[in-house]
Protein backbone atom coordinates (compact mmCIF):
# COMPACT_ATOMS: atom_id res chain seq x y z
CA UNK A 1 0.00 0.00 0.00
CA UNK A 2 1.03 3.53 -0.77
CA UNK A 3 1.63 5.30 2.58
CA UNK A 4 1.90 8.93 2.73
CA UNK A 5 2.26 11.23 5.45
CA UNK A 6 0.27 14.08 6.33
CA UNK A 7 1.66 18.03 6.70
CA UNK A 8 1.34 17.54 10.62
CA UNK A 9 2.95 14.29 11.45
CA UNK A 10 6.16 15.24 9.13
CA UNK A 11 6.33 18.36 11.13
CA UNK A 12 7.54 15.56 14.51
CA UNK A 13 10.21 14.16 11.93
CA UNK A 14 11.38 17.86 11.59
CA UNK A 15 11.43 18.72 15.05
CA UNK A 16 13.38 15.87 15.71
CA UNK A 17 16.03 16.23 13.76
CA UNK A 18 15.99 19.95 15.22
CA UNK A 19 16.38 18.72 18.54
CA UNK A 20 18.93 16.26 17.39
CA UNK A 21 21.39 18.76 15.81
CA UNK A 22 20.99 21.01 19.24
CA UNK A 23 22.06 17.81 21.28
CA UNK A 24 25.03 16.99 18.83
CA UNK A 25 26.49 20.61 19.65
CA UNK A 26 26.14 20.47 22.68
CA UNK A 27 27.64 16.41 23.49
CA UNK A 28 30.64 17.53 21.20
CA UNK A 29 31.30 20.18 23.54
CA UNK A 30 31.25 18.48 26.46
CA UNK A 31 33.66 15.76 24.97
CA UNK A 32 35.95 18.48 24.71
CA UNK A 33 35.55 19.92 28.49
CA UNK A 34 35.97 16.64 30.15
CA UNK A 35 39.50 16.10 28.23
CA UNK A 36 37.76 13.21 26.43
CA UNK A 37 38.47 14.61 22.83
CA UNK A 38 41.63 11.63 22.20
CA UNK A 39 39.23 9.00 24.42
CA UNK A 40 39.24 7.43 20.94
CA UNK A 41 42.58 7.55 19.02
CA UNK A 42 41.16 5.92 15.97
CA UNK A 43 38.13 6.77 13.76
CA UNK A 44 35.57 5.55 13.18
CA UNK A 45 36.79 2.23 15.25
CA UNK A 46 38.04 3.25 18.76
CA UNK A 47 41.19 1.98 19.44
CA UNK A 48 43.21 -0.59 17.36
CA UNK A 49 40.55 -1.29 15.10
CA UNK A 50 38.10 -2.43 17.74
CA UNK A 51 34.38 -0.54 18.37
CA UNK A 52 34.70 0.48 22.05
CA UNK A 53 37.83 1.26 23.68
CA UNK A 54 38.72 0.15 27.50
CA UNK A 55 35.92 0.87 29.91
CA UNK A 56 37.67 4.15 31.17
CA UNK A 57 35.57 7.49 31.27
CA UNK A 58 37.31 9.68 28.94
CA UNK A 59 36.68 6.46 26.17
CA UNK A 60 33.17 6.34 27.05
CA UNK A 61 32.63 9.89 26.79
CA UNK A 62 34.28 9.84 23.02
CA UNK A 63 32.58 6.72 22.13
CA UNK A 64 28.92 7.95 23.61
CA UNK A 65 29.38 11.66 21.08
CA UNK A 66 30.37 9.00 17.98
CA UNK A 67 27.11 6.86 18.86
CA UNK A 68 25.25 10.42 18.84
CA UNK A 69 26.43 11.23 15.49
CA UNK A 70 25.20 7.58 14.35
CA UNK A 71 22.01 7.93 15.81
CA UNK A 72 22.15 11.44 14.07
CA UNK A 73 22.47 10.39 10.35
CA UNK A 74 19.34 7.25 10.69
CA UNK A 75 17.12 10.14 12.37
CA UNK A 76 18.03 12.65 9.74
CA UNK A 77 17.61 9.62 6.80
CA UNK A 78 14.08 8.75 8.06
CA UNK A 79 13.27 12.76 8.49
CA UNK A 80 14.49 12.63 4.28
CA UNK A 81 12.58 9.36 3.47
CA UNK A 82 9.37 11.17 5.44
CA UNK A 83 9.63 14.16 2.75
CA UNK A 84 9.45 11.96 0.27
CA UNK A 85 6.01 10.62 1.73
CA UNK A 86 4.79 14.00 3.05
CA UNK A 87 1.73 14.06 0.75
CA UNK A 88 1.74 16.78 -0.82
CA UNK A 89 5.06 16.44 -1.14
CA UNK A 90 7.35 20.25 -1.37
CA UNK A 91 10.82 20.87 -2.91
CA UNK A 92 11.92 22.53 -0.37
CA UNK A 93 11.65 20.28 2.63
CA UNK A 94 13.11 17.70 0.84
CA UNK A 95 16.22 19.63 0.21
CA UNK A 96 16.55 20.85 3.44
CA UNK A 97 16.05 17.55 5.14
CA UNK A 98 18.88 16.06 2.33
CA UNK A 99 20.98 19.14 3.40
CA UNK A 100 20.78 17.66 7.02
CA UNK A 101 21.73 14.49 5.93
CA UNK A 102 25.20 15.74 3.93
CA UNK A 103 25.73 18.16 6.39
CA UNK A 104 25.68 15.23 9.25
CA UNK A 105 28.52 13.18 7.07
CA UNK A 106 30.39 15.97 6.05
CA UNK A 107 30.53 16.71 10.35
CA UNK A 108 31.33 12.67 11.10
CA UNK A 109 33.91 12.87 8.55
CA UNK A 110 35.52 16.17 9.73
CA UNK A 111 35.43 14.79 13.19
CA UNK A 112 37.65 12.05 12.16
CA UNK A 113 39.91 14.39 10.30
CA UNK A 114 39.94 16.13 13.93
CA UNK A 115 40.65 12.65 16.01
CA UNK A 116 43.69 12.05 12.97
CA UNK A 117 45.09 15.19 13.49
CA UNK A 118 44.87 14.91 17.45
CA UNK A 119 42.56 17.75 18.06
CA UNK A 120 44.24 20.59 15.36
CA UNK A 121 42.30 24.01 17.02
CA UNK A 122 41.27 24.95 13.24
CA UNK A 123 39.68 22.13 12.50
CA UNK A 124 38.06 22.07 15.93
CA UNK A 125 36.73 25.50 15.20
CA UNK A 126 35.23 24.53 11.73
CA UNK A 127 33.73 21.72 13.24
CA UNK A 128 31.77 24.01 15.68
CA UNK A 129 30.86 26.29 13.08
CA UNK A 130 29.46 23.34 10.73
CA UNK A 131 27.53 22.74 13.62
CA UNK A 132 25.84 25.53 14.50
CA UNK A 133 24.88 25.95 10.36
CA UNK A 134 23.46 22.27 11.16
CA UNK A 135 21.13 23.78 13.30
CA UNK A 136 20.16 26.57 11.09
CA UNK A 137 18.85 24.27 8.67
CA UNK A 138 17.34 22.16 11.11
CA UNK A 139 15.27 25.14 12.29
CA UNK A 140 14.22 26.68 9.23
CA UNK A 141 13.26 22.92 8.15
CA UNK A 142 11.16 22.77 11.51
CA UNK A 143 10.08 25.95 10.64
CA UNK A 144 9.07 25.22 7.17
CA UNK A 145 7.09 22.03 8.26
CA UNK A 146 4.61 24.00 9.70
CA UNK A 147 3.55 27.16 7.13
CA UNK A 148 2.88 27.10 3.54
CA UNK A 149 5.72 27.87 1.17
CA UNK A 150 5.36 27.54 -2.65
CA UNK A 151 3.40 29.05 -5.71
CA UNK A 152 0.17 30.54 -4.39
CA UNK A 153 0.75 30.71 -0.78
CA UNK A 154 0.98 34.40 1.55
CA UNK A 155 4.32 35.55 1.57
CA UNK A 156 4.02 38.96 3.01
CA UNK A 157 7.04 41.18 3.88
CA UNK A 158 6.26 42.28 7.03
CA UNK A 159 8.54 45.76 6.78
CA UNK A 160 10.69 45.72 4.67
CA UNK A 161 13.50 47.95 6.26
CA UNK A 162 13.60 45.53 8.84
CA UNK A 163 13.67 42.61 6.70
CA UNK A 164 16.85 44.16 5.41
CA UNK A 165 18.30 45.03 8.46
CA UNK A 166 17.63 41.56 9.67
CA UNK A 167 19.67 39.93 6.43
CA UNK A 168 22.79 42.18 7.55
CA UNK A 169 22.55 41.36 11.13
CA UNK A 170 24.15 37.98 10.45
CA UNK A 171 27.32 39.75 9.57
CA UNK A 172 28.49 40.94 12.85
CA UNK A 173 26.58 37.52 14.19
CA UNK A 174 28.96 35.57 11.94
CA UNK A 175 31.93 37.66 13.31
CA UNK A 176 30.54 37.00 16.41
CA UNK A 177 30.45 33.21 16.46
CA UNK A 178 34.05 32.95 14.47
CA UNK A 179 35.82 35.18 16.98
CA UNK A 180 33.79 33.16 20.07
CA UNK A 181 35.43 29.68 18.29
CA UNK A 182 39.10 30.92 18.36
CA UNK A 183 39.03 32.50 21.74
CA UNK A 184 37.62 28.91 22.79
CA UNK A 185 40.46 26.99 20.50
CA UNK A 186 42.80 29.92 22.41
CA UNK A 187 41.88 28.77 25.69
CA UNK A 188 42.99 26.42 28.20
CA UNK A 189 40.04 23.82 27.45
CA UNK A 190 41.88 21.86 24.41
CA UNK A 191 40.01 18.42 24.70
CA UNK A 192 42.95 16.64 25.98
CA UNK A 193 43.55 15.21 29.54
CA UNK A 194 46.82 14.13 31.05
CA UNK A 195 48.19 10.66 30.12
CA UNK A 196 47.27 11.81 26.11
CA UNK A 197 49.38 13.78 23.46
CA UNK A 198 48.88 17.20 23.97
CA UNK A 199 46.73 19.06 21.84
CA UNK A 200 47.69 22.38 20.27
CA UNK A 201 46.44 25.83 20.63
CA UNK A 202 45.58 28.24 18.60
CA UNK A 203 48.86 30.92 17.96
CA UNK A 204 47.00 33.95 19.78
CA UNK A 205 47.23 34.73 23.11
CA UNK A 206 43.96 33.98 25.13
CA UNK A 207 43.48 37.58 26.83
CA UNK A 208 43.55 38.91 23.43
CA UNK A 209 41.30 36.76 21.65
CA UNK A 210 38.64 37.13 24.53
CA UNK A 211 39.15 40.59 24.15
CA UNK A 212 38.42 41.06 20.50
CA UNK A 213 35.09 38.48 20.92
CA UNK A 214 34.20 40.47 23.44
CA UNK A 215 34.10 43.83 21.43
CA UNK A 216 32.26 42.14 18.40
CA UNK A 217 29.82 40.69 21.24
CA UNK A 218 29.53 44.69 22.42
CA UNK A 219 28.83 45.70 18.71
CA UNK A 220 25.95 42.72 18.26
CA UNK A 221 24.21 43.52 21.18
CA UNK A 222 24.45 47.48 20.83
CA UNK A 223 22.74 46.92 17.33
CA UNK A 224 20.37 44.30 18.43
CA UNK A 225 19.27 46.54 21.33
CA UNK A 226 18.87 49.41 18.73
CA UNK A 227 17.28 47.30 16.48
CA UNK A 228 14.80 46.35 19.42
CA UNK A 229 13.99 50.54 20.30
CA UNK A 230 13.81 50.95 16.39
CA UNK A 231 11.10 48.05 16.14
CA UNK A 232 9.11 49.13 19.26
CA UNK A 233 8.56 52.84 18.22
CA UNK A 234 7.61 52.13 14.84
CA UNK A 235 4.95 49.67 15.86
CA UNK A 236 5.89 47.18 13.92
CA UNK A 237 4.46 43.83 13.73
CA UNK A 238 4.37 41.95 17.16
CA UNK A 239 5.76 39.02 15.47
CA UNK A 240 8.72 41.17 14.87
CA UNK A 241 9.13 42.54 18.30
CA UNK A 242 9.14 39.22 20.27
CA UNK A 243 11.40 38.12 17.75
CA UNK A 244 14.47 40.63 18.53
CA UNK A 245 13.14 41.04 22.56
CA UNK A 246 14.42 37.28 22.48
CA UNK A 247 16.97 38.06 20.74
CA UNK A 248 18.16 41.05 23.20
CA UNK A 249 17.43 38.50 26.31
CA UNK A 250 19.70 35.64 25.01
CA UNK A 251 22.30 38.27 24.21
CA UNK A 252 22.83 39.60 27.78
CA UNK A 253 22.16 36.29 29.30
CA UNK A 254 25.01 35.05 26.71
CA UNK A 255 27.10 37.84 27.80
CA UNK A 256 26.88 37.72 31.33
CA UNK A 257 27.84 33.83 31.04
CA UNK A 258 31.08 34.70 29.39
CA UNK A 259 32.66 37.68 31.45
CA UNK A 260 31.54 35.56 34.43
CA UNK A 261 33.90 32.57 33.35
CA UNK A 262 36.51 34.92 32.04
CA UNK A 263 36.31 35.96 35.70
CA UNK A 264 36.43 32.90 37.38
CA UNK A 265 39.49 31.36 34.86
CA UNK A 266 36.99 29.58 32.57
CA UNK A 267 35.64 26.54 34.54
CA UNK A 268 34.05 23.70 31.96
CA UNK A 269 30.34 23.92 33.37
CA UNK A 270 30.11 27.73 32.37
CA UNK A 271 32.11 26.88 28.91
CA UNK A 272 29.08 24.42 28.23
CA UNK A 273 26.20 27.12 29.22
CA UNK A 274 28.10 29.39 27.12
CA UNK A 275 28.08 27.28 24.25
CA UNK A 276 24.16 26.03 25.39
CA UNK A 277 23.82 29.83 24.59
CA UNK A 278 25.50 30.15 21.50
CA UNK A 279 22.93 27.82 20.22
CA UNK A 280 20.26 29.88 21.41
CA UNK A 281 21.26 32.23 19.75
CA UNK A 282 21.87 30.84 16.50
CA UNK A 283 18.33 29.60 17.08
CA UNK A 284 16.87 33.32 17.92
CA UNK A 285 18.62 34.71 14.92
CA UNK A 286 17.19 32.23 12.19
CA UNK A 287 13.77 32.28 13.88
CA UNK A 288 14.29 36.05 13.84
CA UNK A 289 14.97 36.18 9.96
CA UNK A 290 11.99 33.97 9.18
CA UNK A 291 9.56 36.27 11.48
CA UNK A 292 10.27 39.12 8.63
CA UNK A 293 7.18 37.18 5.95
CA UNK A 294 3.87 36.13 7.26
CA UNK A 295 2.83 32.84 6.64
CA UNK A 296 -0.84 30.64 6.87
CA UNK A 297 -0.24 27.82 8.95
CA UNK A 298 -0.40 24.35 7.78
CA UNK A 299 -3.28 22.25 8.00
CA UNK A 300 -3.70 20.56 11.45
CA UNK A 301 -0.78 22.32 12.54
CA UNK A 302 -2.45 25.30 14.02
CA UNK A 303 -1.95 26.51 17.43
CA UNK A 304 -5.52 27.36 17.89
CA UNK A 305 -8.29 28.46 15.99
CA UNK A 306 -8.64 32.21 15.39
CA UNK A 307 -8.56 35.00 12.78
CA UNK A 308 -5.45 36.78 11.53
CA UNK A 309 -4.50 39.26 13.91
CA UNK A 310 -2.50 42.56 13.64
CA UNK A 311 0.67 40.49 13.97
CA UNK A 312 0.06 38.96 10.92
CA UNK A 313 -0.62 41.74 8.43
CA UNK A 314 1.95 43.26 6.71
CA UNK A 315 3.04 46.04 8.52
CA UNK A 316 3.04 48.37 5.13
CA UNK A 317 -0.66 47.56 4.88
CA UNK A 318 -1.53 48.73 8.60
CA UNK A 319 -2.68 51.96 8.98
């Protein structure tokens, strides 16, 4: 029999594969902060060609993050074999959800070239950042699952200025997030623990790299926060100002995470919330960006049953 799936039930597939791509940051991390990054010498085996290594935590730790990944590429294969059954079925969810999918292997494969190299900071740092674009698609593929995209469907700009200023505000977010990876691959959490070949650094001094991420953080949230005064007075759709108040709140919660561990000499547990809030923010910023065009909800996918409100009228049509 020809089974097909329906708009809402594909939306679960999507959300897990969001939630999936969150955890994978966030395990990778913590392989790094509990020295566990050289657990497993070899890739993809563990040590000597065999699947597990010896029963040791640092092992475990490695081997648990490579399960993760596995577990990572079937979800993300059944989330692409579900938009091929979402009836009716749309372009662009199956792209995204393949995107997932090469995305996923290109990160396993990457990781190895990390475990081969015995933790090279660089690679390390692109291995982050392919992460956190992991998560971008996974969220505007959650996203996606539940409006209508496509020929014939509302796509309304809801301002336009905004909509612009939104598109440039990944700039200094990208800045951001590169100069927040090599203060990190600066710092004194390399992924190694004693017994294990030490892993490098990157060549800049630790002071100064936290001091340069923390003037492009300054520069993000000054224009976020001007961003948020800018959306408020012009009374601009309400789907726009929740969208940058959350941005503004994970921001200084973000901030105030990282001068308190530069304060305290970077202890691992604040490391992780910092990078738990890196993701958030990644999050806020894509969910931001899709706020700027209205969409109608899918079919059975509604949060309740009501008219359009103001939030979801263009705000150049509003008087």
């Amino acid at each position: 029999m020809n089974r097909r799936l329906v708009p809402h039930v594909f939306r679960w597939f999507a959300f897990a594969s969001f939630l999936s791509m969150i955890l994978i940051v966030l395990s990778g991390a913590a392989v790094r902060l509990t020295g566990s990054g050289l657990g497993c010498p070899d890739w993809p085996t563990c040590f000597h060609g065999r699947v597990t290594g010896s029963w040791s935590i640092h092992p475990l730790i490695e081997y648990a993050n490579r399960m993760v990944t596995v577990t990572l590429v079937i979800l993300t294969g059944v989330t692409f074999v579900a938009s091929l059954m979402r009836l009716p079925r749309r372009r662009d969810l199956t792209m995204l959800a393949g995107g997932l999918i090469l995305g996923v292997i290109a990160d396993a494969v990457l990781g190895g070239f990390v475990v081969y190299t015995k933790l090279n900071p660089w690679l390390v740092s692109m291995h982050m950042l392919l992460s956190l674009t992991m998560v971008v698609i996974a969220a505007v593929l959650y996203h996606r699952s539940k409006y209508l995209y496509g020929p014939g469907t509302r796509n309304d700009v809801r301002d336009p200025h905004f909509r612009r200023v939104a598109q440039l505000l990944w700039v200094p977010f990208v800045v951001l997030l590169i100069t927040g990876t090599v203060t990190t691959g600066s710092g004194p959490h390399a992924g190694s623990s004693q017994g294990q070949v030490r892993a490098k650094r990157l060549p800049f001094a630790f002071s100064s790299a936290a001091w340069v991420h923390s003037l492009a953080a300054v520069l993000f949230i000054g224009i976020v926060v001007g961003l948020l005064v800018a959306i408020w007075r012009s009374g601009a759709p309400k789907a726009l100002q929740l969208g940058v108040r959350r941005l503004v709140i994970i921001s200084l919660v973000q901030a105030a995470i990282g001068v308190t561990q530069y304060l305290t000499h970077v202890p691992a547990v604040l490391v992780e919330l910092h990078v738990a809030g890196a993701v958030s923010l990644t999050i806020g910023m894509t969910q931001f960006m899709l706020r700027q065009n209205a969409h109608d909800r899918e079919p059975g996918t509604e949060k309740r049953s009501e008219t359009i409100n103001k939030a979801d009228v263009p705000f150049v049509l509003q008087s």
